[in-house]
C-alpha atoms as a PDB file:
ATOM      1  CA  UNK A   1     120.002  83.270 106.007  1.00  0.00           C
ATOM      2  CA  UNK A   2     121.090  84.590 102.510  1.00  0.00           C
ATOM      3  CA  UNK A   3     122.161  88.182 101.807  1.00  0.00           C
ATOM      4  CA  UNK A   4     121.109  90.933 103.818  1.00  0.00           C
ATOM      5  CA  UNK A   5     120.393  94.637 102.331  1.00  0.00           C
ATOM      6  CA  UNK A   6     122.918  96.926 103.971  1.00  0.00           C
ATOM      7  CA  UNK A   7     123.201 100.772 103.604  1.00  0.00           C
ATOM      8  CA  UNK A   8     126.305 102.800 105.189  1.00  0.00           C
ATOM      9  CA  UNK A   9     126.084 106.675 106.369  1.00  0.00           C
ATOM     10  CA  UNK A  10     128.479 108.680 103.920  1.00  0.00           C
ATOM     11  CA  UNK A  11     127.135 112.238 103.902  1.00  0.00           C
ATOM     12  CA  UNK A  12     129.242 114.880 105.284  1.00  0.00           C
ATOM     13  CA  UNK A  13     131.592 112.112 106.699  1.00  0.00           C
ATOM     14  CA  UNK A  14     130.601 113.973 109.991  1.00  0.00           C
ATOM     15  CA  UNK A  15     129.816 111.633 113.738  1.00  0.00           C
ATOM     16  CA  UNK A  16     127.421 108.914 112.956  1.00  0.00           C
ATOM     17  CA  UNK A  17     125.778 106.278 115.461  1.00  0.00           C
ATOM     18  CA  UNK A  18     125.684 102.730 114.942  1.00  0.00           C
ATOM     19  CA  UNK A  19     124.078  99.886 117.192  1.00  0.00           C
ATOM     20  CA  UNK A  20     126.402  97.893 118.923  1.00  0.00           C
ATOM     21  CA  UNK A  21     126.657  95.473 116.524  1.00  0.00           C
ATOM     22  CA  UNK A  22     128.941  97.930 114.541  1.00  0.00           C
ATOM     23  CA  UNK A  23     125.882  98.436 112.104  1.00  0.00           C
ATOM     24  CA  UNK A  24     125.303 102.303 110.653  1.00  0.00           C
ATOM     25  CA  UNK A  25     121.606 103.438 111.971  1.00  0.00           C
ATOM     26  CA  UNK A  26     121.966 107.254 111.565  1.00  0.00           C
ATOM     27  CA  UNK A  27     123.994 110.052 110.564  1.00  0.00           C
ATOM     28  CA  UNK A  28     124.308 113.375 113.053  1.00  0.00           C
ATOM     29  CA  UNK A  29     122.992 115.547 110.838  1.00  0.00           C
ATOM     30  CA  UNK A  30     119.684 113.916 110.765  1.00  0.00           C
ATOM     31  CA  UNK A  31     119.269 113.883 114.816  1.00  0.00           C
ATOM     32  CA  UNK A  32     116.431 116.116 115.911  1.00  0.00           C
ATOM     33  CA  UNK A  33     116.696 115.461 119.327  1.00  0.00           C
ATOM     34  CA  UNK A  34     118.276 114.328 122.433  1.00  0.00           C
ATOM     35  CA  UNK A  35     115.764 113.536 125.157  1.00  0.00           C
ATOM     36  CA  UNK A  36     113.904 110.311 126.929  1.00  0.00           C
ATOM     37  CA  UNK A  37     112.380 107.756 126.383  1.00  0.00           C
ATOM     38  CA  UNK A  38     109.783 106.089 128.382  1.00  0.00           C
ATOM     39  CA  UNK A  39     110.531 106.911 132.558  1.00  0.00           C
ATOM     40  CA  UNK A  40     114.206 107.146 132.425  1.00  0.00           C
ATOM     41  CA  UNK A  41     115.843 105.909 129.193  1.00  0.00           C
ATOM     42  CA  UNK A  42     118.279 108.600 127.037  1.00  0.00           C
ATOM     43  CA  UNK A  43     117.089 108.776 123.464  1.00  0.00           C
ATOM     44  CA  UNK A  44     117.468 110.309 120.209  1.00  0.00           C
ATOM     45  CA  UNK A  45     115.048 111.215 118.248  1.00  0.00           C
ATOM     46  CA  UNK A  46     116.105 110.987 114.338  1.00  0.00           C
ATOM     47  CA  UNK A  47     114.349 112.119 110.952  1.00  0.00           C
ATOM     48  CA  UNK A  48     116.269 109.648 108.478  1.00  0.00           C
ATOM     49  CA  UNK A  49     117.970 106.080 109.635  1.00  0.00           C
ATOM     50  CA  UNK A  50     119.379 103.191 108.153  1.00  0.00           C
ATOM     51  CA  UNK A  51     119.102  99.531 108.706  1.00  0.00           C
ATOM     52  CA  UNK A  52     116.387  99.216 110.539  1.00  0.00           C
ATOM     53  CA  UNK A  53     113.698  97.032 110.205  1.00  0.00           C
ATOM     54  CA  UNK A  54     109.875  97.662 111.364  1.00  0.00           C
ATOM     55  CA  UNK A  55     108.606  94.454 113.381  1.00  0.00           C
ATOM     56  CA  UNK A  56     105.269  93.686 115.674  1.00  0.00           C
ATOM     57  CA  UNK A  57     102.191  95.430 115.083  1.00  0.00           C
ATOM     58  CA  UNK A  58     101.450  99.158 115.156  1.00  0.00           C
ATOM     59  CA  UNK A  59      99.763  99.979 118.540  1.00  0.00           C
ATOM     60  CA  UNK A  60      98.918 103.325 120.065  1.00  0.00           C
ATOM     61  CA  UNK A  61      99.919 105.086 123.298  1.00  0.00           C
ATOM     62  CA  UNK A  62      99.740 107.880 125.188  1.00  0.00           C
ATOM     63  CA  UNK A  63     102.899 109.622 126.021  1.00  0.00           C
ATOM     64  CA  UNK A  64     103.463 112.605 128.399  1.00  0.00           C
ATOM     65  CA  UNK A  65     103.205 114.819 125.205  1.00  0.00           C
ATOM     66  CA  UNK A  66     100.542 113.126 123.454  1.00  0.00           C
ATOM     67  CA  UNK A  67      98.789 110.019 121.715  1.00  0.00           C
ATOM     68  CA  UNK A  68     100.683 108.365 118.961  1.00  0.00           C
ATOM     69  CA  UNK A  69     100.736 105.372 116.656  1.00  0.00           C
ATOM     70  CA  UNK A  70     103.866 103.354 117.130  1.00  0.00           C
ATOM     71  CA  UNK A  71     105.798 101.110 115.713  1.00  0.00           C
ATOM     72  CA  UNK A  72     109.050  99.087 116.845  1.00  0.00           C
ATOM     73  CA  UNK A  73     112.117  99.261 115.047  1.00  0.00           C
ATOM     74  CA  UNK A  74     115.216  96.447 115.212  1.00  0.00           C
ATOM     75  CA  UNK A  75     118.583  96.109 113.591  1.00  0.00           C
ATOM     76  CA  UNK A  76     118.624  94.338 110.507  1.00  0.00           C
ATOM     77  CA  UNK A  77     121.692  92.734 111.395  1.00  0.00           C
ATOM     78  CA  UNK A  78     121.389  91.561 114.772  1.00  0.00           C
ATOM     79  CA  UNK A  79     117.919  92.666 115.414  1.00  0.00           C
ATOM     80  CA  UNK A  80     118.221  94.190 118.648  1.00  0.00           C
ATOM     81  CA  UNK A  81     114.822  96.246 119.948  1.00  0.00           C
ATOM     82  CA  UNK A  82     116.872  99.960 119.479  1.00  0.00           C
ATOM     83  CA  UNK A  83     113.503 101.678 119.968  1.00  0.00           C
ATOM     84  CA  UNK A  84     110.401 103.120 118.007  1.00  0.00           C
ATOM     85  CA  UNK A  85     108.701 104.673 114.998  1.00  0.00           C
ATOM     86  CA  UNK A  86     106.311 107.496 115.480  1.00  0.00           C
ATOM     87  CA  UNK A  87     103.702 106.099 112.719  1.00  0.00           C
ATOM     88  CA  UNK A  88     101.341 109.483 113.602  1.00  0.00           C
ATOM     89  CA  UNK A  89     101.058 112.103 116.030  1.00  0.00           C
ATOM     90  CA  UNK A  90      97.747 113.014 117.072  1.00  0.00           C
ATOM     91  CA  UNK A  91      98.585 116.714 118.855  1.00  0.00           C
ATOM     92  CA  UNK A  92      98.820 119.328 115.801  1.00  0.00           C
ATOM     93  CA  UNK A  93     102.524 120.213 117.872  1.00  0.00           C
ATOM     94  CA  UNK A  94     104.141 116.886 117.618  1.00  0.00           C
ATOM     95  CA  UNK A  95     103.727 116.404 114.085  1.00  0.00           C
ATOM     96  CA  UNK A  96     107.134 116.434 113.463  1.00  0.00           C
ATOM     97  CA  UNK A  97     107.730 113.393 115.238  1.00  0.00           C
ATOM     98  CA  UNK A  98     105.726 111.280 112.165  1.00  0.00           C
ATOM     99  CA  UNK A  99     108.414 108.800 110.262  1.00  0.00           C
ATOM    100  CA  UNK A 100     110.968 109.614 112.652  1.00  0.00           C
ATOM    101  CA  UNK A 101     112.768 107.241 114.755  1.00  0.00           C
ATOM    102  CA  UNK A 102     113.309 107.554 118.517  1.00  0.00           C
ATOM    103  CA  UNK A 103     116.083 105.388 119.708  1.00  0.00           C
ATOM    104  CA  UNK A 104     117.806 104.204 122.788  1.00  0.00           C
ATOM    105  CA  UNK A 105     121.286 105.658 123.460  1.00  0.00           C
ATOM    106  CA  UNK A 106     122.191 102.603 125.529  1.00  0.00           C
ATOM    107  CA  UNK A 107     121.897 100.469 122.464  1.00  0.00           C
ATOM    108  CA  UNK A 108     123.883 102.870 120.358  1.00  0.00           C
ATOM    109  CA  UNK A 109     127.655 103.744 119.873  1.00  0.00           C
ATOM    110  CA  UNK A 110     128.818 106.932 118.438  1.00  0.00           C
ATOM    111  CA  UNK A 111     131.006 106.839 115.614  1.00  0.00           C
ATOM    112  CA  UNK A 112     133.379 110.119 114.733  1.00  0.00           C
ATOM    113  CA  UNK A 113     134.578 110.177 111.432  1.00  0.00           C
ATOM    114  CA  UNK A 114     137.015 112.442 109.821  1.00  0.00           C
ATOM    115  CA  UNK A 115     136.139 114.511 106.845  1.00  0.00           C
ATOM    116  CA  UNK A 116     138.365 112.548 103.592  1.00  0.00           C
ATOM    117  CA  UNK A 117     138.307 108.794 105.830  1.00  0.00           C
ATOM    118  CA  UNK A 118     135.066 107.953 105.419  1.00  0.00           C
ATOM    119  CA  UNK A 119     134.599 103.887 105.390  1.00  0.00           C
ATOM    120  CA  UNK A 120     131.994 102.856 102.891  1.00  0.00           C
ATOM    121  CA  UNK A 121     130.651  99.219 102.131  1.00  0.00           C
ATOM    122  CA  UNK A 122     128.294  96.419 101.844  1.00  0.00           C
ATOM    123  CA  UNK A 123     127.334  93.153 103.688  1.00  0.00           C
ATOM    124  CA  UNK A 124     127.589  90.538 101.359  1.00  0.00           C
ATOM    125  CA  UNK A 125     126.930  87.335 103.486  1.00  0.00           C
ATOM    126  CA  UNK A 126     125.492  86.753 107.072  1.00  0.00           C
ATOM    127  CA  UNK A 127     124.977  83.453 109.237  1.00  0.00           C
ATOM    128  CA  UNK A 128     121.878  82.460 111.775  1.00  0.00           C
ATOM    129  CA  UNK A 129     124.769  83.470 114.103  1.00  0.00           C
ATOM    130  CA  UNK A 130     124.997  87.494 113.665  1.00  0.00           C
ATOM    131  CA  UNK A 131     128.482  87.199 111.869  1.00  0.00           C
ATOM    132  CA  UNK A 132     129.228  88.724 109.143  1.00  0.00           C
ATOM    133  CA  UNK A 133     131.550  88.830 105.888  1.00  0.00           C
ATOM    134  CA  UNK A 134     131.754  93.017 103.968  1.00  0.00           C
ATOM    135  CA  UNK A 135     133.448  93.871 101.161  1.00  0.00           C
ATOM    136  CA  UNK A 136     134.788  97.539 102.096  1.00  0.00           C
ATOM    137  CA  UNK A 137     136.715 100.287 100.217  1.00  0.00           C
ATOM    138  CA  UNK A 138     138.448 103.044 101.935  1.00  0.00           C
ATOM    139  CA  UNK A 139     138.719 101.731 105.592  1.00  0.00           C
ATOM    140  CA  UNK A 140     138.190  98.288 107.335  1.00  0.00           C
ATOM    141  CA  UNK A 141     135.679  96.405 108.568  1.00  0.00           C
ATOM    142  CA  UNK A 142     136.541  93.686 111.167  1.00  0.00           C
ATOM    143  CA  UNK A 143     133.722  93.376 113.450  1.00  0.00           C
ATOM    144  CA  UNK A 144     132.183  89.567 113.770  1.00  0.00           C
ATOM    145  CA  UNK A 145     134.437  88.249 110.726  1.00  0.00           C
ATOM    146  CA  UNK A 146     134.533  85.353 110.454  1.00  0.00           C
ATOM    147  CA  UNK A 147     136.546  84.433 107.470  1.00  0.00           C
ATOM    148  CA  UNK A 148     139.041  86.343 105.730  1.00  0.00           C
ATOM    149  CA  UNK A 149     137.598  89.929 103.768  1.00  0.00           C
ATOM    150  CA  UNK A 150     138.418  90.974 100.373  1.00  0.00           C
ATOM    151  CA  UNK A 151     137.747  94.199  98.894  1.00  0.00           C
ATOM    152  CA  UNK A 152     136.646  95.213  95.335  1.00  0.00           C
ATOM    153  CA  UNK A 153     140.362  95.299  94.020  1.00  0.00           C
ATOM    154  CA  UNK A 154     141.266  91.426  94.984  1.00  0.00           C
ATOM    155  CA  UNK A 155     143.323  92.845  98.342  1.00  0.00           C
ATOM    156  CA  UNK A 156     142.994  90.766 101.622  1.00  0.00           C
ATOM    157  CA  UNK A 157     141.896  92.997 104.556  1.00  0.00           C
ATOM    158  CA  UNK A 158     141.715  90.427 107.088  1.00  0.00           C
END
């Protein structure tokens, strides 16, 4: 599968939420929102994210607040469906909602972080399989390793 593109939330080393996976999506201080989704789902609505690829056409719907162009939005890692993109708002009220992301709290874990701890890295290798290697500074990384993980300085963390 080659390398995949990974980006980790860092500012203000506050909460953060990640998909289950373990991957960063979005950082606290960019959630707009807490609200639902569709009939019954818990969501989030965020204004910046992470990780997150767009996939599947752009299709509009009408919600109970208005008519909006949409777009689905996956983890990059294990590409699990973690909700939406508003691509436009029609109603002159929900423009806000344009380029942000509304995702599923079911398929999200919250992360707190203390201020000074904050674990920073990159994915350097993954396989057709969802595991993946990271080279990491200031904290570990052990979810889905599969072989041992260095970091920068030569030190086995795993």
């Amino acid at each position: 599968m080659g390398r995949l593109f990974v980006e980790y939330i860092e500012e203000g080393c506050g909460s953060k939420y990640a998909c289950k996976c373990g991957l960063d999506v979005a950082g606290e201080e960019s959630l707009v929102w807490e609200g639902i989704m569709g009939s019954n789902h818990p969501a989030l609505l965020f204004r910046r994210s992470v990780n997150l690829d767009s996939f599947g056409p752009k299709r509009e719907e009408c919600l109970s607040t208005g008519k909006y162009v949409l777009q689905d939005v996956a983890c990059r890692a294990c590409s699990a469906n973690l909700g939406w993109k508003y691509v436009h708002a029609e109603a002159q009220d929900q423009k806000y909602k344009e380029h942000c992301l509304l995702l599923k709290l079911e398929e999200l874990q919250r992360v707190n972080r203390v201020a000074g701890n904050c674990i920073t890295g990159r994915l350097v290798n993954s396989s057709s399989a969802g595991t993946a290697r990271a080279i990491v500074s200031g904290g570990t990384f052990h979810r889905n390793v599969q072989q041992p993980v260095y970091n920068p300085h030569g030190s086995r963390l795993s």
